[in-house]
N, C-alpha and C. Protein backbone atom coordinates (compact mmCIF):
# COMPACT_ATOMS: atom_id res chain seq x y z
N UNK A 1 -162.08 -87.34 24.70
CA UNK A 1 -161.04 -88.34 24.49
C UNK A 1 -159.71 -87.72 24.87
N UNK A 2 -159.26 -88.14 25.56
CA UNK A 2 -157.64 -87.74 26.25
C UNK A 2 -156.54 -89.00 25.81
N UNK A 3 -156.62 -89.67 25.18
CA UNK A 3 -155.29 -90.28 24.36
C UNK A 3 -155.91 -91.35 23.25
N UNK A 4 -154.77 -92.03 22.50
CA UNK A 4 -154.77 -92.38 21.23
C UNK A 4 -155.45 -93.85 21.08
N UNK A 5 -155.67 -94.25 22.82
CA UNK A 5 -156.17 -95.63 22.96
C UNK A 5 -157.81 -95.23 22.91
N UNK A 6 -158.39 -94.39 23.28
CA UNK A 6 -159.53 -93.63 23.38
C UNK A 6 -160.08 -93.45 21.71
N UNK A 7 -159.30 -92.76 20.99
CA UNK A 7 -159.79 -92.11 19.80
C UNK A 7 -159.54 -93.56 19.16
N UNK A 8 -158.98 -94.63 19.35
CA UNK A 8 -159.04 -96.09 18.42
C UNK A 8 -160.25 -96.74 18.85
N UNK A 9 -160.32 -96.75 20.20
CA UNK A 9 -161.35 -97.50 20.48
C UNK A 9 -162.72 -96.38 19.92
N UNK A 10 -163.27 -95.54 20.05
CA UNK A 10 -164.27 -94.64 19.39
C UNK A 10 -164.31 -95.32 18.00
N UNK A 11 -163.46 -94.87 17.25
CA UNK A 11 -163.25 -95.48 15.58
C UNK A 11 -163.87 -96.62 15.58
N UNK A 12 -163.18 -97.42 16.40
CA UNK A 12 -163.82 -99.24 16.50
C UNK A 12 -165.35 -99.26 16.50
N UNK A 13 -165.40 -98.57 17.48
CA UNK A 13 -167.22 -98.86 17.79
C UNK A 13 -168.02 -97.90 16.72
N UNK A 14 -167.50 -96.81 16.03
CA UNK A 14 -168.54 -96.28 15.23
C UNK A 14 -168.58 -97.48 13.63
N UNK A 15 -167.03 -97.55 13.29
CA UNK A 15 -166.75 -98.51 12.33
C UNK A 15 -167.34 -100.17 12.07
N UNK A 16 -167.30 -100.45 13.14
CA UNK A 16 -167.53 -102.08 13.45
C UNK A 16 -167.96 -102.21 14.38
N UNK A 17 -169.07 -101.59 15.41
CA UNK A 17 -170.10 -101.84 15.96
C UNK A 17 -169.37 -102.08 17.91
N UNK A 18 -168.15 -102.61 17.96
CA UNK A 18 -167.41 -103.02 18.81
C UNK A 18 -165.98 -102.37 18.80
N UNK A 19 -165.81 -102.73 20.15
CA UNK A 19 -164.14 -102.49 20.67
C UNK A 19 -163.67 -103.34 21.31
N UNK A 20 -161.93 -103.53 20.57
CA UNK A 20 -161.43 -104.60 20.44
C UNK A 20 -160.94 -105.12 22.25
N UNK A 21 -161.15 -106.27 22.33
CA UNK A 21 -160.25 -106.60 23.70
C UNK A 21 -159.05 -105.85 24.37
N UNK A 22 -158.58 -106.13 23.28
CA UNK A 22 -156.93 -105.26 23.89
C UNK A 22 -157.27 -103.86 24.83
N UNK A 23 -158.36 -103.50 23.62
CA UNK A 23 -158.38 -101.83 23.98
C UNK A 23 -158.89 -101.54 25.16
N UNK A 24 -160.34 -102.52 25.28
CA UNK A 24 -161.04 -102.33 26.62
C UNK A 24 -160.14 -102.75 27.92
N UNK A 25 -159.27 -103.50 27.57
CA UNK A 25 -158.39 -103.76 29.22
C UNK A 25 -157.34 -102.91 29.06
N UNK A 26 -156.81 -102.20 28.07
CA UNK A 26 -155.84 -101.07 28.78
C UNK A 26 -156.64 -99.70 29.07
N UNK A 27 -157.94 -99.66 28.29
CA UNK A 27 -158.69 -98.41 29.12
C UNK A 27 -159.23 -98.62 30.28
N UNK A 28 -159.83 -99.80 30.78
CA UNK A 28 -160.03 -100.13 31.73
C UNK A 28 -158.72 -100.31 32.79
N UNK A 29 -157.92 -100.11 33.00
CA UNK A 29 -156.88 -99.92 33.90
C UNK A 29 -156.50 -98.23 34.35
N UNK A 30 -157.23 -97.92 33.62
CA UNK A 30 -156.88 -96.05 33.39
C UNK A 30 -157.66 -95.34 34.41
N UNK A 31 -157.05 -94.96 35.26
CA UNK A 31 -157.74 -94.37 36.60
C UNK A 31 -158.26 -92.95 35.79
N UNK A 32 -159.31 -92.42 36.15
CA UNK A 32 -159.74 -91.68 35.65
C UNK A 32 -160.58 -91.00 37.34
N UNK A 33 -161.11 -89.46 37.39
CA UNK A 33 -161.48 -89.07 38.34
C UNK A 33 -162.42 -87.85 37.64
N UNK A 34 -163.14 -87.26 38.60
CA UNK A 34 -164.26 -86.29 38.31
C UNK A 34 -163.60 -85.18 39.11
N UNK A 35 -163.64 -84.33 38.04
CA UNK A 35 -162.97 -83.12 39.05
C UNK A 35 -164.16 -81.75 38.96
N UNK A 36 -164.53 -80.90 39.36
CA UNK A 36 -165.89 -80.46 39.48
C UNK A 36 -165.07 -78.97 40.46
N UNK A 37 -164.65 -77.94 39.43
CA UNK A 37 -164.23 -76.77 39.90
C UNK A 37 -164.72 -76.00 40.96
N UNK A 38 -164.29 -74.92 41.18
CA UNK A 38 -164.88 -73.97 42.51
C UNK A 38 -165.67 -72.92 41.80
N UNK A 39 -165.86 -72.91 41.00
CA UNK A 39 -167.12 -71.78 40.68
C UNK A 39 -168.40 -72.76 39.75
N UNK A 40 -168.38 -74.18 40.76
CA UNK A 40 -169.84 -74.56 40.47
C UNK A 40 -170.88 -74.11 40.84
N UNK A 41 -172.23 -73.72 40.39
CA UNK A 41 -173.43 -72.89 40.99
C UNK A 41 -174.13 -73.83 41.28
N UNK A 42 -174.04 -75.10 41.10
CA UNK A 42 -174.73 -75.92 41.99
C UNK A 42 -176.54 -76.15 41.75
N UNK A 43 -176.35 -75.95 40.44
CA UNK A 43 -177.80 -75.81 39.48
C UNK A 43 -178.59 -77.04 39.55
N UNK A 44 -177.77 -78.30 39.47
CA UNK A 44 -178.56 -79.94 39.61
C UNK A 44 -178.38 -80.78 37.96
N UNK A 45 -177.92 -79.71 36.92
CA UNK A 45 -178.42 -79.92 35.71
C UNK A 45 -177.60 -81.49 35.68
N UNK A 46 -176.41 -81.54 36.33
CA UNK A 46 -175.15 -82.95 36.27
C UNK A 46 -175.90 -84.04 36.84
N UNK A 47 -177.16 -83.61 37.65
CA UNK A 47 -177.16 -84.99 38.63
C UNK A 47 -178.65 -85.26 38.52
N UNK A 48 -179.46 -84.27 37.50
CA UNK A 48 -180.66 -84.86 36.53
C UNK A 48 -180.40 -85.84 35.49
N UNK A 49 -178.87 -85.32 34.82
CA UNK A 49 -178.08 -86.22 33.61
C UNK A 49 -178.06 -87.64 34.27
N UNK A 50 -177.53 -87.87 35.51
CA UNK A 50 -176.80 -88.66 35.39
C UNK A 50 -178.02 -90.05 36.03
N UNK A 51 -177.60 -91.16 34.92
CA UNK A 51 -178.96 -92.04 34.98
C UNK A 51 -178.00 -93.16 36.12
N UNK A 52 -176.57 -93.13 36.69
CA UNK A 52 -175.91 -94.13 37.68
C UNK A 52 -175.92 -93.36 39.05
N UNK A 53 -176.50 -91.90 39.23
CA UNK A 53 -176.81 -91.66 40.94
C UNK A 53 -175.25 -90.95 41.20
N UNK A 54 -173.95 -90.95 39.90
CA UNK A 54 -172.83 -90.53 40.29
C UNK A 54 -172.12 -89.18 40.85
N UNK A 55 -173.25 -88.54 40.75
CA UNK A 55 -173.13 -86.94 40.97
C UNK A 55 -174.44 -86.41 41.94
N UNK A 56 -173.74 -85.96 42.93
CA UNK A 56 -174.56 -85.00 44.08
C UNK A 56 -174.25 -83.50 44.25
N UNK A 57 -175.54 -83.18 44.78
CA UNK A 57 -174.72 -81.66 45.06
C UNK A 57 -174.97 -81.67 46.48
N UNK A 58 -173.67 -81.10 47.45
CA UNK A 58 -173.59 -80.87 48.56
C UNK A 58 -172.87 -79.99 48.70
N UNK A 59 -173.93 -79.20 49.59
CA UNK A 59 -173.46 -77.60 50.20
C UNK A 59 -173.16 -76.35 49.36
N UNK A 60 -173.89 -77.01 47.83
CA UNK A 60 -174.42 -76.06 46.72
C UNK A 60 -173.25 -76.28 45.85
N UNK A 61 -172.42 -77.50 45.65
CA UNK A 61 -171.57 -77.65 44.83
C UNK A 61 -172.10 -79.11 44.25
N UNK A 62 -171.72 -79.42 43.17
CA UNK A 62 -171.50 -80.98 42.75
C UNK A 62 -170.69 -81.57 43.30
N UNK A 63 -170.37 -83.02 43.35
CA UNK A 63 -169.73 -83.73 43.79
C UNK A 63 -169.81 -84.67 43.83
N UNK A 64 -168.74 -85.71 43.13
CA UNK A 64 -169.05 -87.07 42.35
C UNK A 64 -169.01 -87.79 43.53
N UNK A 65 -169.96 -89.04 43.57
CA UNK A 65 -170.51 -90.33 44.45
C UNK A 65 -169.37 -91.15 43.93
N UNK A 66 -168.24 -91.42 44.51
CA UNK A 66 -167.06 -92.41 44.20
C UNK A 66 -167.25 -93.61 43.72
N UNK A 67 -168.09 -94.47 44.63
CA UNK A 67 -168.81 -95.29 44.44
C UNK A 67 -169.67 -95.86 43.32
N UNK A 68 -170.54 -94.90 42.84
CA UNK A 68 -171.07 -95.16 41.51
C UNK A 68 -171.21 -94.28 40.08
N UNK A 69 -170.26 -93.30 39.98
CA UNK A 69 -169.68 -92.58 38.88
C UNK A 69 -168.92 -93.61 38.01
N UNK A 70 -169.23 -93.34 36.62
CA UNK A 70 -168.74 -94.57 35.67
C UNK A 70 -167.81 -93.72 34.40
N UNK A 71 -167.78 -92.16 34.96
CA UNK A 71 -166.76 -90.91 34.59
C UNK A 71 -167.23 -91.19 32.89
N UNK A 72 -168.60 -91.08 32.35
CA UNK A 72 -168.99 -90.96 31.03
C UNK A 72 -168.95 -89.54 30.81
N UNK A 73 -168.94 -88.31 31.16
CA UNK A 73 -168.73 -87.28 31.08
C UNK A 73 -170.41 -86.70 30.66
N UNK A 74 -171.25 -87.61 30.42
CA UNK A 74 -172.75 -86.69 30.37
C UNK A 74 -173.02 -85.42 31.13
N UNK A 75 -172.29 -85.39 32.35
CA UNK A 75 -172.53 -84.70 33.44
C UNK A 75 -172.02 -83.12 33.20
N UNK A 76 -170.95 -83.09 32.38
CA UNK A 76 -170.01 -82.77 32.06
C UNK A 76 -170.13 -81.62 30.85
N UNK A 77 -171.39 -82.28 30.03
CA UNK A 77 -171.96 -81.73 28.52
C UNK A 77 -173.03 -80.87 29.03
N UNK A 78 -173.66 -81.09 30.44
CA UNK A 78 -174.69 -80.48 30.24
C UNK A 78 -174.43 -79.30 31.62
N UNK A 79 -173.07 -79.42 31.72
CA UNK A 79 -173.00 -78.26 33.06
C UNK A 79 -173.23 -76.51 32.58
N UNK A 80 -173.57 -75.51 32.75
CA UNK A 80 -173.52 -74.62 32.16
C UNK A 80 -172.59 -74.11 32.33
N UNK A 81 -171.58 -73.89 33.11
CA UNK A 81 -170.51 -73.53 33.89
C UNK A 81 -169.25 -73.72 33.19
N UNK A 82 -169.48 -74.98 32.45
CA UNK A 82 -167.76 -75.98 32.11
C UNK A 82 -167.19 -75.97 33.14
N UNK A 83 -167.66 -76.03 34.71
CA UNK A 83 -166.85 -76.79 35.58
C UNK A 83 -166.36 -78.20 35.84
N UNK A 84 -167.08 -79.07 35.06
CA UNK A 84 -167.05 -80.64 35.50
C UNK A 84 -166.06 -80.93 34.24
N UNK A 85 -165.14 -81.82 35.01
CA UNK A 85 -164.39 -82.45 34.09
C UNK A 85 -163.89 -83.99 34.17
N UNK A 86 -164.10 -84.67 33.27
CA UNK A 86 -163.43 -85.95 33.74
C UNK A 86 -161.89 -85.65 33.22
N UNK A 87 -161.19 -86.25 33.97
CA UNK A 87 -159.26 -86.89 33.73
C UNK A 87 -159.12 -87.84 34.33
């Protein structure tokens, strides 16, 4: 979670099952990107995780599929490295 609209909406959904309108259209406006450092080893563990196809490895690095990355950070939990990051 990287800001205060994030940690409300979390609360919401563990509290009351849902998250409120408001919240989902100002997080949904929030450009967010996959950033995937230079000392990735290029293991696969991000792109076994990932059940949307959003992560490849090319030329022995990861590297997010623009296209269908949905930046949940699964990819992210299971790197051994801590190279992958969503912002």
């Amino acid at each position: 979670m990287q800001s205060i609209d994030e940690v409300d909406a979390n609360i919401s959904l563990l509290e009351k099952g849902n998250i409120p309108k408001y919240l989902k259209e100002r997080l949904g406006k929030k450009t967010r990107r996959l950033i995937v450092q230079d000392w990735c080893i290029g293991c696969g563990k991000c792109v076994k995780t990932c059940k949307h196809g959003g992560i490849e490895i090319v030329e022995g690095k990861a590297r997010a599929v623009t296209d269908k990355c949905i930046f949940c950070g699964y990819c992210a939990a299971v790197c051994p490295e801590f190279c992958i990051k969503v912002i």
